[in-house]
N, C-alpha and C. Protein backbone atom coordinates (compact mmCIF):
# COMPACT_ATOMS: atom_id res chain seq x y z
N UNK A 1 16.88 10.17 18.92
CA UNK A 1 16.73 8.86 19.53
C UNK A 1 16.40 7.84 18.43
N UNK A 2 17.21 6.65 18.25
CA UNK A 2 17.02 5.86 17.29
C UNK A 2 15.56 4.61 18.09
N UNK A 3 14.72 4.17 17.01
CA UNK A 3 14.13 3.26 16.98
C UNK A 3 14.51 2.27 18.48
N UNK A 4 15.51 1.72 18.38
CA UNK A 4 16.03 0.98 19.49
C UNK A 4 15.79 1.21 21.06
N UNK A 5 16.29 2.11 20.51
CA UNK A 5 16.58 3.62 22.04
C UNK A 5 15.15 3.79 22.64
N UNK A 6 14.05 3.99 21.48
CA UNK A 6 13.16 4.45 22.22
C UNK A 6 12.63 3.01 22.69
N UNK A 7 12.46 1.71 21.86
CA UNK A 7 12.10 0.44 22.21
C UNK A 7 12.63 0.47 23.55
N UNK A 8 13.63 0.47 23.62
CA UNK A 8 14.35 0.02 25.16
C UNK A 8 13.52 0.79 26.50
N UNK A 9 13.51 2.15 26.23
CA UNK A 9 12.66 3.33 27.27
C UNK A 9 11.28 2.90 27.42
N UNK A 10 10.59 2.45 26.46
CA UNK A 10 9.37 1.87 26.47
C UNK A 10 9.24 0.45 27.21
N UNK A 11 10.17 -0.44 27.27
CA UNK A 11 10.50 -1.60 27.77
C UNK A 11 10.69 -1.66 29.22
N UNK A 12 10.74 -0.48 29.84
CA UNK A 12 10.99 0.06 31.68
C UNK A 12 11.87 -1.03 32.29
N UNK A 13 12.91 -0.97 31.46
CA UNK A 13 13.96 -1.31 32.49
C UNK A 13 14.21 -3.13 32.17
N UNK A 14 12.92 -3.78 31.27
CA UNK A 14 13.05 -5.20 30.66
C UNK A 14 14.04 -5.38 29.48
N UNK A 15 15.33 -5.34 30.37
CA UNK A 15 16.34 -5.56 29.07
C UNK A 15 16.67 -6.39 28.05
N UNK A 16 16.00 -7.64 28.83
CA UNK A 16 16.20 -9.03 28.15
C UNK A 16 15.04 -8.34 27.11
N UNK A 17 13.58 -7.98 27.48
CA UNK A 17 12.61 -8.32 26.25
C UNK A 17 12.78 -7.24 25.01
N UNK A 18 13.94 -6.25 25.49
CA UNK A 18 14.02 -5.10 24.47
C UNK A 18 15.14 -6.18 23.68
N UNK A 19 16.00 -6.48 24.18
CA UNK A 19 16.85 -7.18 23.77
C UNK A 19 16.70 -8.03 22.42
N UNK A 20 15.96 -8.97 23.32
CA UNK A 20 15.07 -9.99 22.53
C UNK A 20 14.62 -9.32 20.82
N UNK A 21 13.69 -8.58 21.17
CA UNK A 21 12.50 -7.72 20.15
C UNK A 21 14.17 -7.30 19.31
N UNK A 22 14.62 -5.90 19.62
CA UNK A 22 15.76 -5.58 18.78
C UNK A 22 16.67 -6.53 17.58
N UNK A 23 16.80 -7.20 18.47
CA UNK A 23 17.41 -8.73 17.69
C UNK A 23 16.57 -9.11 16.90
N UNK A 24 15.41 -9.16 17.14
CA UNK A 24 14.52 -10.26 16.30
C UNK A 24 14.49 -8.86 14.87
N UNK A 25 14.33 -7.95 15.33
CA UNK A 25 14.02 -7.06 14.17
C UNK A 25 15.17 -6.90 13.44
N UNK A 26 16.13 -6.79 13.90
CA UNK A 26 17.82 -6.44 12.84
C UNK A 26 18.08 -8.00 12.00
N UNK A 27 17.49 -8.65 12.58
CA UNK A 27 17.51 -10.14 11.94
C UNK A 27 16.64 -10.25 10.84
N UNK A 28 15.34 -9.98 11.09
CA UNK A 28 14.66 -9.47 10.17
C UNK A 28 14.94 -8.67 9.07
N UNK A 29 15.35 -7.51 9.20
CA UNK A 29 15.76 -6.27 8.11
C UNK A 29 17.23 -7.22 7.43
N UNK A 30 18.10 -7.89 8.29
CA UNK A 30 19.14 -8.35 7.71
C UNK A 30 18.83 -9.30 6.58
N UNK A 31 18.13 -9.96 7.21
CA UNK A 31 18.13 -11.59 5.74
C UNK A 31 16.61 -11.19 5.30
N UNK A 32 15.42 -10.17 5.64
CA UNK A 32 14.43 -10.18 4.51
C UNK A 32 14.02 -8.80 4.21
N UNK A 33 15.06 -7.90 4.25
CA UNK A 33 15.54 -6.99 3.64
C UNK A 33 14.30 -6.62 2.35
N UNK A 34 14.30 -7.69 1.30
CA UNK A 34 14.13 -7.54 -0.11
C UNK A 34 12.56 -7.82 -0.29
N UNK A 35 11.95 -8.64 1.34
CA UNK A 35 10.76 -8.91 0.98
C UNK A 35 10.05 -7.08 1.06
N UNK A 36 10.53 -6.37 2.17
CA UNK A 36 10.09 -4.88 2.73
C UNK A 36 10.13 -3.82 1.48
N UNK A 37 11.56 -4.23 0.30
CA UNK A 37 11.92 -3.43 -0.74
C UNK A 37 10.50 -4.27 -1.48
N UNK A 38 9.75 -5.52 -1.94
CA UNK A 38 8.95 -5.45 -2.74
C UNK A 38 7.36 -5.52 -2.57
N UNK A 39 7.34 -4.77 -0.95
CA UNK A 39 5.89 -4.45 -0.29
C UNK A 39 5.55 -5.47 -0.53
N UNK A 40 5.88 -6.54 0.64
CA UNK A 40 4.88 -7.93 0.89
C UNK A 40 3.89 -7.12 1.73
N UNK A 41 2.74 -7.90 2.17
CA UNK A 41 1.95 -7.22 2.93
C UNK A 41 2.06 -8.15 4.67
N UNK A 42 1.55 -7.85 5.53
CA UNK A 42 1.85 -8.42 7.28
C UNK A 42 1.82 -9.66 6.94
N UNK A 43 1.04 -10.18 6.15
CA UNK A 43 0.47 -11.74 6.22
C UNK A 43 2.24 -12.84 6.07
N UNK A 44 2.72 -12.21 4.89
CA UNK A 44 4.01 -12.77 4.41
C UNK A 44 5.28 -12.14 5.34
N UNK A 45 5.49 -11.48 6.14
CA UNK A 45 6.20 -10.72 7.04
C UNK A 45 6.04 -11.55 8.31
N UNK A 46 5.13 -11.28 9.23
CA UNK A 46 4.67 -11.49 10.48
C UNK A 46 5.20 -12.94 10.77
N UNK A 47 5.00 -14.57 10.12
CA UNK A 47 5.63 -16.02 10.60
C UNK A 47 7.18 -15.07 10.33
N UNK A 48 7.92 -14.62 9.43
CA UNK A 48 9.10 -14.66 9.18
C UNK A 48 9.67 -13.73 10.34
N UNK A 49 9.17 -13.02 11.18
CA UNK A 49 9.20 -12.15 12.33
C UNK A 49 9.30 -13.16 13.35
N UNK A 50 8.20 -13.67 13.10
CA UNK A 50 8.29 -14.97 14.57
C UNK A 50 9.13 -16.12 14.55
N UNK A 51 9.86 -16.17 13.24
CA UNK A 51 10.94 -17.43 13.54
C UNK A 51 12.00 -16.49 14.25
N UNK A 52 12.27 -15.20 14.21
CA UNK A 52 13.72 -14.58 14.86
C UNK A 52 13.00 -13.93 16.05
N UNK A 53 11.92 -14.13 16.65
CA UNK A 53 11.43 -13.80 17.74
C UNK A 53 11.80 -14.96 18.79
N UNK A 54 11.01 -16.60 17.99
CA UNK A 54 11.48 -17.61 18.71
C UNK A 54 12.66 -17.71 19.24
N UNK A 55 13.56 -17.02 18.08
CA UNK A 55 15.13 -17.46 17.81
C UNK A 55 15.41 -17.11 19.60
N UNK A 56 15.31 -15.78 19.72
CA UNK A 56 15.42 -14.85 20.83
C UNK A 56 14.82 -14.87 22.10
N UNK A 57 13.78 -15.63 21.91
CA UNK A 57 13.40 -15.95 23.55
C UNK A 57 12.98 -17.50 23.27
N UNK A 58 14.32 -18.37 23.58
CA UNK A 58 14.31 -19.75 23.68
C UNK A 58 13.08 -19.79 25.06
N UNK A 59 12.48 -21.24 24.48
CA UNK A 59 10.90 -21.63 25.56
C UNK A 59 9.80 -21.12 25.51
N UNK A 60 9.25 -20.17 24.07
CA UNK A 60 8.35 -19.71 23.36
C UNK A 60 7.84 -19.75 22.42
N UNK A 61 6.57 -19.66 22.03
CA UNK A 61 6.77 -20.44 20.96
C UNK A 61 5.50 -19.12 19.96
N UNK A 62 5.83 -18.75 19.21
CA UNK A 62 4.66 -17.30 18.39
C UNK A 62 3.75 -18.43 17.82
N UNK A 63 2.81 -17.55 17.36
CA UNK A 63 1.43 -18.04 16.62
C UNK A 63 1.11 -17.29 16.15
N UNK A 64 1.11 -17.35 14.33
CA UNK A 64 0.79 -16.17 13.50
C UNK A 64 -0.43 -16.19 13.32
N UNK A 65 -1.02 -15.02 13.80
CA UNK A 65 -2.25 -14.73 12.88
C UNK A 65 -2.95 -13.65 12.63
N UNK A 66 -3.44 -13.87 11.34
CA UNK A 66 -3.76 -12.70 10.51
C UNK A 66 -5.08 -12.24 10.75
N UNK A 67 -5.19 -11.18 11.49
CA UNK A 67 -6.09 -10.30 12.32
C UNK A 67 -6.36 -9.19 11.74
N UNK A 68 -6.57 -9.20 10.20
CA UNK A 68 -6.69 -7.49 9.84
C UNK A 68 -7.59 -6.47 10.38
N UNK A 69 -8.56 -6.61 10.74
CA UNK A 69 -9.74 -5.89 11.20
C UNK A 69 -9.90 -5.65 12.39
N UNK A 70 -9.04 -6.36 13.22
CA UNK A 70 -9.01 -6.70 14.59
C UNK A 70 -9.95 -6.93 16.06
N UNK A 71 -11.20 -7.94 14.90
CA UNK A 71 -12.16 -8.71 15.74
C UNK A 71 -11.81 -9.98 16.09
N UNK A 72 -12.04 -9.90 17.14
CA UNK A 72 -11.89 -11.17 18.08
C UNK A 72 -10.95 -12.08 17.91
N UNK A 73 -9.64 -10.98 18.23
CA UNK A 73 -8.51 -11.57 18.31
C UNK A 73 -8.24 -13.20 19.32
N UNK A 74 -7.37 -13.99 18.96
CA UNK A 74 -6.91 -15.02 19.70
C UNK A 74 -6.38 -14.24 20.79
N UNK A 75 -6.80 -15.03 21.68
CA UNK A 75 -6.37 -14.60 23.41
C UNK A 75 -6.08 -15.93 24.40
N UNK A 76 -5.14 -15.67 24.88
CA UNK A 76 -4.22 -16.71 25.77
C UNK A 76 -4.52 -16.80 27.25
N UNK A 77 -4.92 -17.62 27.84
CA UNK A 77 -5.27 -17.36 29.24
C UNK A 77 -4.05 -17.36 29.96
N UNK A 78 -3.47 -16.66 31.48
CA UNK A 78 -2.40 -16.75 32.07
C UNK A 78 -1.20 -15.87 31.42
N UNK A 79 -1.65 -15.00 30.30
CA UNK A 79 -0.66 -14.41 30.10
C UNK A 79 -0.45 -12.80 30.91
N UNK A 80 -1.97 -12.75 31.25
CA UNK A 80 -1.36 -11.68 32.12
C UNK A 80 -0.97 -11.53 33.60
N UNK A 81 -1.32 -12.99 33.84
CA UNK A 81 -0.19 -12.43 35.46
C UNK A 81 1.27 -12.77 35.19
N UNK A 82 1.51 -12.70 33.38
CA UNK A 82 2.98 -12.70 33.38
C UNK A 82 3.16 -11.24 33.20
N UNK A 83 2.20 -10.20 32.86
CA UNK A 83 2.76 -9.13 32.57
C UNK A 83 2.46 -9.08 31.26
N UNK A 84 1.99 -9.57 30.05
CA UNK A 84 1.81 -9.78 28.55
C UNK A 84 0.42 -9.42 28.34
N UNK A 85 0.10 -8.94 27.53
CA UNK A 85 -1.30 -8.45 27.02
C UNK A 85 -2.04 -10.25 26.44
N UNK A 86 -3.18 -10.16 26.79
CA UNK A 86 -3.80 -11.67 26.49
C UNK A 86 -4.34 -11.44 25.11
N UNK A 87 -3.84 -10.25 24.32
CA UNK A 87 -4.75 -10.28 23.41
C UNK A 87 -3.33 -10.16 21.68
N UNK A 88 -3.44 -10.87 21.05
CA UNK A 88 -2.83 -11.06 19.73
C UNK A 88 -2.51 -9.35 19.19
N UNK A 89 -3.34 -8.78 19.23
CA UNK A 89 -3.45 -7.27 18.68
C UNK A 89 -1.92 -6.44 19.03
N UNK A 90 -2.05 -6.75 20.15
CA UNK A 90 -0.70 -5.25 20.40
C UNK A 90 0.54 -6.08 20.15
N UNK A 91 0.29 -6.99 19.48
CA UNK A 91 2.21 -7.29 19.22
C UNK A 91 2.02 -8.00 17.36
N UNK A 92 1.21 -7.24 17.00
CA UNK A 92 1.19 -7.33 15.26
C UNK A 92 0.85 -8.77 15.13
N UNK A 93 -0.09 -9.59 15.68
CA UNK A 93 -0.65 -10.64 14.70
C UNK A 93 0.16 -12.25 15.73
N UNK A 94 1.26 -11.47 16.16
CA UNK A 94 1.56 -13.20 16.92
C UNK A 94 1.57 -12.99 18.01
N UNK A 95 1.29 -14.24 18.64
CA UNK A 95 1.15 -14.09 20.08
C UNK A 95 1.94 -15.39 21.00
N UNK A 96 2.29 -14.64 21.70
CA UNK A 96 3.56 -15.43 22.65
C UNK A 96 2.88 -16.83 23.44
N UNK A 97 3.63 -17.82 23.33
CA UNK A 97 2.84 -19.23 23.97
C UNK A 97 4.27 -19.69 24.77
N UNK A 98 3.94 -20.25 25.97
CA UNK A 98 4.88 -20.64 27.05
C UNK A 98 4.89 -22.36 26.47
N UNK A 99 6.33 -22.73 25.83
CA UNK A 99 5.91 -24.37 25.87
C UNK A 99 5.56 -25.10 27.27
C-alpha cells in the first residue's frame, strides 16, 4: 500500500480532503524536492506546505506555527463541529482557518 493509499483509508471515505492533502504533498516533493535532499528542518518546510495546502482547498487559509515541544498549541474555536481537531498539533504546525 503506497503512502497515498493508506492517506485515503485513513480519510473514511473524505475524498476531497485526501485529495486535497495528496496534492498538496506531490506539489511539495515536486518543486521543493532539494530543500528535503539538504535537511531543512519543519520550521523552513511547514509555510512552504501551506502555500500548496491553500492551493488545494480554495476558502482556507493555514497558519504556520512552530510548536516544537508541543505546549500550548494555537487552537481555533468552531473547528470542531466541523469535524477538525482545534488543536495545531495533529496536522504538523499549521492550522486550518475558514476565511
Amino acid at each position: 500500500m503506497t503512502w497515498s493509499d493508506s492517506l485515503r483509508a485513513s480519510c473514511r471515505g473524505k475524498k476531497a480532503l485526501a485529495d486535497g492533502v495528496i496534492t498538496a504533498v506531490q506539489v511539495l516533493l515536486d518543486r521543493d524536492a532539494y530543500l528535503l535532499q539538504a535537511d531543512v528542518n519543519e520550521r523552513t518546510m511547514t509555510p512552504r506546505f501551506a502555500i500548496y495546502v491553500e492551493a488545494a482547498f480554495p476558502g482556507w487559509d493555514l497558519d504556520c506555527e512552530y510548536n516544537r515541544d508541543g505546549h500550548d498549541p494555537k487552537e481555533i474555536a468552531g473547528l470542531q463541529a466541523r469535524g477538525l481537531s482545534t488543536s495545531c498539533r495533529s496536522i504538523g504546525g499549521t492550522c486550518p482557518k475558514s476565511r
